[in-house]
C-alpha atoms as a PDB file:
ATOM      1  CA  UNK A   1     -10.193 -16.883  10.871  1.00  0.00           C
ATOM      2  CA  UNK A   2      -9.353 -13.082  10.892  1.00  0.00           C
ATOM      3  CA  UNK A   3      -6.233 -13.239   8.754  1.00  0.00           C
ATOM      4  CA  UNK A   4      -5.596  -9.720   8.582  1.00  0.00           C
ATOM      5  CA  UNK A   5      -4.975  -8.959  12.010  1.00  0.00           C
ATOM      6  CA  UNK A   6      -2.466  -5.679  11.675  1.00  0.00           C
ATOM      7  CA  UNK A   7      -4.843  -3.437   9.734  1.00  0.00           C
ATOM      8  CA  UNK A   8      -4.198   0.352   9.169  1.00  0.00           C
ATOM      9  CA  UNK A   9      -5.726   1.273  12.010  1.00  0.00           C
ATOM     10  CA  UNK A  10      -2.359   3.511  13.185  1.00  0.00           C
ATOM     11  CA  UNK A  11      -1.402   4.275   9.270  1.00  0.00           C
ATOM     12  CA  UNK A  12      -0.322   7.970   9.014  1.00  0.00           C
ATOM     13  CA  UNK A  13      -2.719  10.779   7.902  1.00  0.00           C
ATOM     14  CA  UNK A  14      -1.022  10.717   4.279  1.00  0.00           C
ATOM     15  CA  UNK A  15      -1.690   6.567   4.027  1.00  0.00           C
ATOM     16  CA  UNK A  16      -5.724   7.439   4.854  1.00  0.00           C
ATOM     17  CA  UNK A  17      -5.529   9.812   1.660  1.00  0.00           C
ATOM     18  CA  UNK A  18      -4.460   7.072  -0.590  1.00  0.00           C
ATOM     19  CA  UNK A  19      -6.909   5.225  -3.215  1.00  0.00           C
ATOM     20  CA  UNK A  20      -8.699   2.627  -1.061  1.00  0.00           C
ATOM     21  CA  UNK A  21      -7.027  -0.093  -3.454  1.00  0.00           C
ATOM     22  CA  UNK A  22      -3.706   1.570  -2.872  1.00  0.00           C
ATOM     23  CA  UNK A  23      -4.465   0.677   0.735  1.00  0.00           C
ATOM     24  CA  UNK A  24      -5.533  -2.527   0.811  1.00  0.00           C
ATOM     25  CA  UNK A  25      -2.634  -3.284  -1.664  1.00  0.00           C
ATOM     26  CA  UNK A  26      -0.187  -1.781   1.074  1.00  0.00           C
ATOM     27  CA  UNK A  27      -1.617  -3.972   3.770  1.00  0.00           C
ATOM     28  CA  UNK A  28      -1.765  -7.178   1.758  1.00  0.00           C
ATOM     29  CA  UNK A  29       1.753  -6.621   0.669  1.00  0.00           C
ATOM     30  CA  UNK A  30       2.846  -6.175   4.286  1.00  0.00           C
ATOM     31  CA  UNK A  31       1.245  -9.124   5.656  1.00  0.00           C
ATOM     32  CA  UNK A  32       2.735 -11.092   2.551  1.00  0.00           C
ATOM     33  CA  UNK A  33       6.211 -10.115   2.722  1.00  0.00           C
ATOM     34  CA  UNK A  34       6.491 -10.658   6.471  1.00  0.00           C
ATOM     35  CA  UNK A  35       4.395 -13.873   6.460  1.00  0.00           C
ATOM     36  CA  UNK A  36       1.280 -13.065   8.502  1.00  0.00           C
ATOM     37  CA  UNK A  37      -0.187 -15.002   5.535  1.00  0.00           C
ATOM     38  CA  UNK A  38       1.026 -18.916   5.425  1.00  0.00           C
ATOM     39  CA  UNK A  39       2.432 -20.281   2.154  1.00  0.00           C
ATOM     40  CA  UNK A  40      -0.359 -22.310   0.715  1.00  0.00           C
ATOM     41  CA  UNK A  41      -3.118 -21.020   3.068  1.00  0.00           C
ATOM     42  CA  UNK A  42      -6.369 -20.111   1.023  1.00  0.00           C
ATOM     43  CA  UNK A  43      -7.890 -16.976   2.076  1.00  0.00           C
ATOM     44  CA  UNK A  44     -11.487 -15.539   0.568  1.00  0.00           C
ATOM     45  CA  UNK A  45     -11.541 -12.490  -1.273  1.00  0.00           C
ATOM     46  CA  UNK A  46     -14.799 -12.196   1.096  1.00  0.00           C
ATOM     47  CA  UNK A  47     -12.614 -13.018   3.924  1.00  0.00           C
ATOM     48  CA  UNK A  48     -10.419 -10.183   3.299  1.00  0.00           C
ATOM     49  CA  UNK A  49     -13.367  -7.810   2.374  1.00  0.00           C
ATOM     50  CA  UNK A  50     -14.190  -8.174   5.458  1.00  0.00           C
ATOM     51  CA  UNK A  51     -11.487  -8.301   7.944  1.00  0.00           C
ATOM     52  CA  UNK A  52     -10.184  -4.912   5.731  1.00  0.00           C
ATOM     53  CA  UNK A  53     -13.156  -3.146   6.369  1.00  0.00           C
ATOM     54  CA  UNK A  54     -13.566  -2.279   2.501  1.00  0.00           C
ATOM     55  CA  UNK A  55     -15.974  -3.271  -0.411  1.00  0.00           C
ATOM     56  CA  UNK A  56     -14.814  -5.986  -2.964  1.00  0.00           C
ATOM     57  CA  UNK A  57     -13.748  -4.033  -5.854  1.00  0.00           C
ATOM     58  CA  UNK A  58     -10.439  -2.490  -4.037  1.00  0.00           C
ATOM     59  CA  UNK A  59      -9.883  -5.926  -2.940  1.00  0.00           C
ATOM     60  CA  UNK A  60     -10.021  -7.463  -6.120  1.00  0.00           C
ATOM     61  CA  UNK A  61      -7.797  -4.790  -7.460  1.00  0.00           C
ATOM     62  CA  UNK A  62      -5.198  -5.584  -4.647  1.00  0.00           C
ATOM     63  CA  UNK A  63      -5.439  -9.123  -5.539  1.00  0.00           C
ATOM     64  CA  UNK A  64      -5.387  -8.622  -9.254  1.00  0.00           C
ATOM     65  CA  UNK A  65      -1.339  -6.551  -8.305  1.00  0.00           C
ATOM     66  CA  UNK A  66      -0.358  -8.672  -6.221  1.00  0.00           C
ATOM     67  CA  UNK A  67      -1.313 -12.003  -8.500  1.00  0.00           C
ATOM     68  CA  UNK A  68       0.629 -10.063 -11.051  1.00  0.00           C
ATOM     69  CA  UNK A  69       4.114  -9.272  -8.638  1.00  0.00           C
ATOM     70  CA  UNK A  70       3.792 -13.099  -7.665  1.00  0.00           C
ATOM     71  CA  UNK A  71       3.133 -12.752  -4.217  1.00  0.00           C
ATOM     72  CA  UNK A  72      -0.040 -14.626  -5.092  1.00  0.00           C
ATOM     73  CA  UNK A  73      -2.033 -16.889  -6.923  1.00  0.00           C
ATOM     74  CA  UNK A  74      -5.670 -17.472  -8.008  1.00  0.00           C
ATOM     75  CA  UNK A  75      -6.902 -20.935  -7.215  1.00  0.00           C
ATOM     76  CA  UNK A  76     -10.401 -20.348  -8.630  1.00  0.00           C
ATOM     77  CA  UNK A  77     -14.068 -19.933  -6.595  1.00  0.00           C
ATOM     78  CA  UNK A  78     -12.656 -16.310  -5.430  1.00  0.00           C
ATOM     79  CA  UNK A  79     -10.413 -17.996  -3.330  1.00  0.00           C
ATOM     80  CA  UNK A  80      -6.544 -16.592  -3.106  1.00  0.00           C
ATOM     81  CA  UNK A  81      -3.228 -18.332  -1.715  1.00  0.00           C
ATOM     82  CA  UNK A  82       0.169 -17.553  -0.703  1.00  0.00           C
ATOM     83  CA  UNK A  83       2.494 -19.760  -3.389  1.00  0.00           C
ATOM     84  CA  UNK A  84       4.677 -22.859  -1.672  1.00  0.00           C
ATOM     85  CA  UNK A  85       8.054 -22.417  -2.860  1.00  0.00           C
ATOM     86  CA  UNK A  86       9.442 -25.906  -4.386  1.00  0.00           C
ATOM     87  CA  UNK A  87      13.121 -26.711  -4.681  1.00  0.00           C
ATOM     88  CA  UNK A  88      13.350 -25.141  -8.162  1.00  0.00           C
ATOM     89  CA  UNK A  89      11.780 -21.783  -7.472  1.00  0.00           C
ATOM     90  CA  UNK A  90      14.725 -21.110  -4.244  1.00  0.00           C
ATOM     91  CA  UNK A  91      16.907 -22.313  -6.426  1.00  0.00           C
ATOM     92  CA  UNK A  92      15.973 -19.908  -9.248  1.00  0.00           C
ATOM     93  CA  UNK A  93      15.393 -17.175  -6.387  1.00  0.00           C
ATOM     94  CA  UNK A  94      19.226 -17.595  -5.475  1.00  0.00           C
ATOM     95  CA  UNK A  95      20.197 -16.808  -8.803  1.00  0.00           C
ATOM     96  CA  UNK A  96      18.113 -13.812  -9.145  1.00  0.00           C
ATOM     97  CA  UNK A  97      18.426 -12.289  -6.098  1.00  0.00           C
ATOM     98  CA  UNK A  98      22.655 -12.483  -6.470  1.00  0.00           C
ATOM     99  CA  UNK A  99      22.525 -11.166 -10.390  1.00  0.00           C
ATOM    100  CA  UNK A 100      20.282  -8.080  -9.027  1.00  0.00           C
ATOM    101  CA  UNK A 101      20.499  -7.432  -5.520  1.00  0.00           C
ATOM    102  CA  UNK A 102      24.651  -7.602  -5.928  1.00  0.00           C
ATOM    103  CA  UNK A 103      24.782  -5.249  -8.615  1.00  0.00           C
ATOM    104  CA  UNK A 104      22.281  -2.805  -6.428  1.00  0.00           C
ATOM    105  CA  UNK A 105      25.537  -3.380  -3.661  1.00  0.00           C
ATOM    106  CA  UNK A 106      27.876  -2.435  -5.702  1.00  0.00           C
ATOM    107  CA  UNK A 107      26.268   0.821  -6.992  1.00  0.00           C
ATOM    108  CA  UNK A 108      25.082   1.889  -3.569  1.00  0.00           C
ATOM    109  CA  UNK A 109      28.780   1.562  -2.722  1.00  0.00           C
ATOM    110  CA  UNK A 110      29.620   4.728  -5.371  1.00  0.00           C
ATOM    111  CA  UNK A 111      26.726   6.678  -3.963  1.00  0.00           C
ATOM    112  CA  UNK A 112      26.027   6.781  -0.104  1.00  0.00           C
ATOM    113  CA  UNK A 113      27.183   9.088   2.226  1.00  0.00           C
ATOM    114  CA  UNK A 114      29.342   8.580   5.599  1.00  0.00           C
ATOM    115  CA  UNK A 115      25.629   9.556   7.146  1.00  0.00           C
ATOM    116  CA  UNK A 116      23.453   7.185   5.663  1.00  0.00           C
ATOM    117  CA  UNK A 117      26.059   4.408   5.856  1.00  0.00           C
ATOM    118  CA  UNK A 118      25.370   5.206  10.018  1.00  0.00           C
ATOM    119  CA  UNK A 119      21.719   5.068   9.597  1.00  0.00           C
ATOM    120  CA  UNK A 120      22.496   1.421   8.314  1.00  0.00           C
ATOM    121  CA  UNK A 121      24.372   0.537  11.136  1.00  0.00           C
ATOM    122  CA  UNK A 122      21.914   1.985  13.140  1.00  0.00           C
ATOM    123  CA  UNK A 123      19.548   0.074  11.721  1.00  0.00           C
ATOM    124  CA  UNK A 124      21.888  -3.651  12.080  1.00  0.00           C
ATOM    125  CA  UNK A 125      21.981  -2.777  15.670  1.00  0.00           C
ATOM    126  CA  UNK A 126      18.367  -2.565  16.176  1.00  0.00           C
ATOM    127  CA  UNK A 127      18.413  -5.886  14.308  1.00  0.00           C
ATOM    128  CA  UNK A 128      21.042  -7.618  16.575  1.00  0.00           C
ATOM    129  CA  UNK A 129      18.372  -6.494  18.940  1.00  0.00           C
ATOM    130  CA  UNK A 130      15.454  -8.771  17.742  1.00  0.00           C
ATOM    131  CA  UNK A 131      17.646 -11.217  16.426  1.00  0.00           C
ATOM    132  CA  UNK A 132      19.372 -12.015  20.542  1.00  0.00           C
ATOM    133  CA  UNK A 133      15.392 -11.365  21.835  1.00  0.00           C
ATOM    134  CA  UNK A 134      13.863 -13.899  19.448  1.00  0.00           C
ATOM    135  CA  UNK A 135      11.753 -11.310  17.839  1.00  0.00           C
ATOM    136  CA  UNK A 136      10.788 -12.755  14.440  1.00  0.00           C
ATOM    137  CA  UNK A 137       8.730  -9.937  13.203  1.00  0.00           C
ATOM    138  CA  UNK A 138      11.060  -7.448  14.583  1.00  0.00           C
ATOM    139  CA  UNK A 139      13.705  -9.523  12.967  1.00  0.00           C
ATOM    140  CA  UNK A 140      11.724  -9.833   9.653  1.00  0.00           C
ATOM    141  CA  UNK A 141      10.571  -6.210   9.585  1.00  0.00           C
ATOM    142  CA  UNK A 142      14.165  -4.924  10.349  1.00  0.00           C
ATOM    143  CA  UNK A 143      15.826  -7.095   7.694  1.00  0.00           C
ATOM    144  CA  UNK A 144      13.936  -5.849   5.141  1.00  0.00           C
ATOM    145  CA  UNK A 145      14.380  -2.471   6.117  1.00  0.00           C
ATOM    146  CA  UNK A 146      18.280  -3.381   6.146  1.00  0.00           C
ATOM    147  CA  UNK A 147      18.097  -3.888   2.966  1.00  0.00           C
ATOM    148  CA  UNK A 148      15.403  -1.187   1.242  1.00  0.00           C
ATOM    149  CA  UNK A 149      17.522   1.324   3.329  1.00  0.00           C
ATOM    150  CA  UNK A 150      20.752  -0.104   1.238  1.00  0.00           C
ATOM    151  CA  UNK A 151      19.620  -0.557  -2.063  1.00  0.00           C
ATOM    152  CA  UNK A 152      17.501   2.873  -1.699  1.00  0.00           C
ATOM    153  CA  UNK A 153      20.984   4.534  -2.809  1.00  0.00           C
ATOM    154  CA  UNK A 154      21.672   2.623  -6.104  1.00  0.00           C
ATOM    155  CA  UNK A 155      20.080   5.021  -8.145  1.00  0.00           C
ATOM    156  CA  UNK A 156      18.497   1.901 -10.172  1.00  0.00           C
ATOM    157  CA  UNK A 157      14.640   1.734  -9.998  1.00  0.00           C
ATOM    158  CA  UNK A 158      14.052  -0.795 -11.899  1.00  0.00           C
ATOM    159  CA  UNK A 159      16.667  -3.206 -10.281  1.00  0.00           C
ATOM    160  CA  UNK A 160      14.957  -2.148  -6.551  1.00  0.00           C
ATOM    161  CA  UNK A 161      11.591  -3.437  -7.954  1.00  0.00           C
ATOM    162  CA  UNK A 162      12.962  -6.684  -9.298  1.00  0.00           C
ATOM    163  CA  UNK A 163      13.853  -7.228  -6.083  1.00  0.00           C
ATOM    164  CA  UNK A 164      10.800  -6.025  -3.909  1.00  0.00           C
ATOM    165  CA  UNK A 165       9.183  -8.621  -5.827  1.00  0.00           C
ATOM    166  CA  UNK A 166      11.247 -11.196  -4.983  1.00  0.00           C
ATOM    167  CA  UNK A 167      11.413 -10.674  -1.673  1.00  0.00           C
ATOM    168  CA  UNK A 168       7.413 -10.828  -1.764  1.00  0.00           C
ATOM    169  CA  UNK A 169       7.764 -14.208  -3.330  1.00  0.00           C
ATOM    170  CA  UNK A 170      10.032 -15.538  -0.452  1.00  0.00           C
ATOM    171  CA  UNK A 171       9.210 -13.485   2.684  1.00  0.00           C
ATOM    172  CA  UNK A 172       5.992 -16.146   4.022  1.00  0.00           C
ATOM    173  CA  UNK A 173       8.637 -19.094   3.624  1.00  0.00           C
ATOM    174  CA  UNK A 174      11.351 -16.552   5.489  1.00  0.00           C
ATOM    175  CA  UNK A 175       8.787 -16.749   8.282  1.00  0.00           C
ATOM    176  CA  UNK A 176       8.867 -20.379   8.370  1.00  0.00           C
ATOM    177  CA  UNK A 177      12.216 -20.855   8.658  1.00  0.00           C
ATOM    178  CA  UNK A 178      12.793 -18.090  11.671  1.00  0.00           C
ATOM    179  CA  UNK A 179      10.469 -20.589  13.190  1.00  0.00           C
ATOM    180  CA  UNK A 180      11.871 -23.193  13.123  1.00  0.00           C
ATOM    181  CA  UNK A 181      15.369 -22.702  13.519  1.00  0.00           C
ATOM    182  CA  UNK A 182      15.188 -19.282  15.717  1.00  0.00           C
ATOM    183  CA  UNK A 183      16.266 -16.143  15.101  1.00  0.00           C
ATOM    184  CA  UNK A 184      20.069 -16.586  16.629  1.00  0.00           C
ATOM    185  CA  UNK A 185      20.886 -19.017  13.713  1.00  0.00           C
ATOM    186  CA  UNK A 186      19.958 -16.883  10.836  1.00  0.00           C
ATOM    187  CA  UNK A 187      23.151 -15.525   9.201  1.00  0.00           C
ATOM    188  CA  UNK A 188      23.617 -11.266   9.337  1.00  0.00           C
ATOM    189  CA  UNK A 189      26.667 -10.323   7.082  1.00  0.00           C
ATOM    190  CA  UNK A 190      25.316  -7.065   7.442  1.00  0.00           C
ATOM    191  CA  UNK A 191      28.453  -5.720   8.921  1.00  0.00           C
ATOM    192  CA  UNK A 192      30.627  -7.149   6.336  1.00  0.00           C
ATOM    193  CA  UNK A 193      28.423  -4.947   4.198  1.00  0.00           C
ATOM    194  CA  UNK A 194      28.647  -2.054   5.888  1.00  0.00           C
ATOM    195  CA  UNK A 195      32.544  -2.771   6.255  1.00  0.00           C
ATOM    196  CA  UNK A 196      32.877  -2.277   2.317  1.00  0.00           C
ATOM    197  CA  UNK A 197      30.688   0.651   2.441  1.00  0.00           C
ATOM    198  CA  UNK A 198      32.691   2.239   4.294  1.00  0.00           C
ATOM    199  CA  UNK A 199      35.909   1.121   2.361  1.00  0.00           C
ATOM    200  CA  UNK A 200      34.279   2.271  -0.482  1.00  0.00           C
ATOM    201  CA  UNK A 201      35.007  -1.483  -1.708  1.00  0.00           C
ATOM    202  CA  UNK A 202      31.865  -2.043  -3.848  1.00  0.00           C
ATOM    203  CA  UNK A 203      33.491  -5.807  -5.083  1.00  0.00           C
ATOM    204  CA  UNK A 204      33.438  -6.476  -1.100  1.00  0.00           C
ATOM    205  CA  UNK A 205      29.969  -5.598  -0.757  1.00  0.00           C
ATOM    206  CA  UNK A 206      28.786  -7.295  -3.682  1.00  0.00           C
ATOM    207  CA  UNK A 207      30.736 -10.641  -2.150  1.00  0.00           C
ATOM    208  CA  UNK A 208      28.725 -10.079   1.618  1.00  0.00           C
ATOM    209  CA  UNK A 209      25.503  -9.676  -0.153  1.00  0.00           C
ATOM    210  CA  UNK A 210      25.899 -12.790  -1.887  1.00  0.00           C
ATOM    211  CA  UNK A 211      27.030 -14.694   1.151  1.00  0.00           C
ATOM    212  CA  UNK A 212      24.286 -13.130   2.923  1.00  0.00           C
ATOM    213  CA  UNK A 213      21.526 -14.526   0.319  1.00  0.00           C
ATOM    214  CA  UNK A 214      23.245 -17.480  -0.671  1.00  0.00           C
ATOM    215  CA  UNK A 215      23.063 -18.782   3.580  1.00  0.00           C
ATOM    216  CA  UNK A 216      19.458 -17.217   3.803  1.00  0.00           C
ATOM    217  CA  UNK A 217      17.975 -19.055   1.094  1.00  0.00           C
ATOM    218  CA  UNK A 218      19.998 -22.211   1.708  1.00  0.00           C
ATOM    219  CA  UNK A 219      18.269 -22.577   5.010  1.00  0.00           C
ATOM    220  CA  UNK A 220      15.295 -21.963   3.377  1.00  0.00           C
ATOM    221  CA  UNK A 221      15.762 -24.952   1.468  1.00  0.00           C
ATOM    222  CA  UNK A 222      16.598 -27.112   4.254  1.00  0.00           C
ATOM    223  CA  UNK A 223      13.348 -26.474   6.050  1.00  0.00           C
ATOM    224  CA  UNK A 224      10.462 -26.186   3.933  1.00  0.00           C
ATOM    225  CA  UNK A 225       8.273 -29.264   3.211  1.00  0.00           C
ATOM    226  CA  UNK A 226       9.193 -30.987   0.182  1.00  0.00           C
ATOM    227  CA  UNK A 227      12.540 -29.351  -0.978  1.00  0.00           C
END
């Protein structure tokens, strides 16, 4: 089965310059963090040579980053899986994701600007969008952009990769969930955010982010398979 399915085939003239492993890293990560791949499907590192278009030794080098960030893991015979997320890891992932991606609230609340706090709420209202249409790769590609858009002005690099690679660890089992219980019944505290932002209240942002991860990844744990 053709796994890779959203290829850059419409990727912008600067993307086609990259390294060819810089690519098929890019794509892999994509179809990772909005779960195009299933948690604890095996794929082929032939398979992917092949569906990507591109020799093995760029795929291999994809794999070899993306083993290392977590988003997956070897399983021997050149064969590659998304991880299944137990009880422990969302458990562990709740407590990472409020130490970092709180702190990254509350220093985005000292730097952004009246104009990039609207391009977040343009950005929530393109969400409410998907979310009332039942778009779940609208709804998973807007979320994430929610929050990359957010964090972007925290001035904290290191913090903003922590938490890219989290979100690469959850984002297949993210799918799973919008699937079963719908888009409408995911919780948005996005406005609540954007509420302190504006209030320049960076303790009430850091409190909405929380809630926002804390009911995320709690309904996460009610519907995957064995947690």
């Amino acid at each position: 089965m053709d796994l890779i399915k959203n290829k850059a085939s419409t990727q912008p003239d600067d993307e086609e310059k990259r390294p060819a492993h810089e690519q098929v890293y890019r794509t892999l990560k994509s179809q990772i963090l909005f779960g195009d791949l299933v948690p604890g499907q095996p794929v082929t590192i032939q398979g992917l040579t092949d569906s990507l278009g591109v020799g093995m030794t760029p795929v291999r080098e994809a794999i070899r980053r993306l083993i290392s960030d977590g988003a997956l893991i070897f399983q021997g015979n050149r064969r590659v899986s998304v991880p299944l997320l137990s009880a422990n890891d969302i458990e562990q992932m709740i407590f990472a994701r409020i130490s970092i991606e709180t702190e990254l609230s509350r220093r985005t609340t000292r730097n952004i600007s009246s104009t990039e706090i609207d391009h977040l709420e343009k950005l929530d209202q393109r969400l409410d969008l998907m979310i009332a249409d039942g778009d779940v790769g609208g709804y998973l590609r807007l979320n994430h952009a929610f929050h990359q858009a957010l964090y972007s002005h925290a001035d904290a690099p290191i913090l903003v990769d922590l938490a890219e690679r989290l979100w690469l660890r959850f984002g297949p089992s993210l799918r799973i969930v919008c699937g079963r219980f719908g888009t409408q019944s995911l919780p948005d505290r996005h406005k609540d955010i954007i509420v302190a932002l504006r209030n320049k209240d960076a303790e009430k942002a850091a409190l909405a982010t929380a809630q926002d991860i804390e009911q995320g990844m709690g309904m996460m744990g009610d519907a995957l398979p064995g947690t």
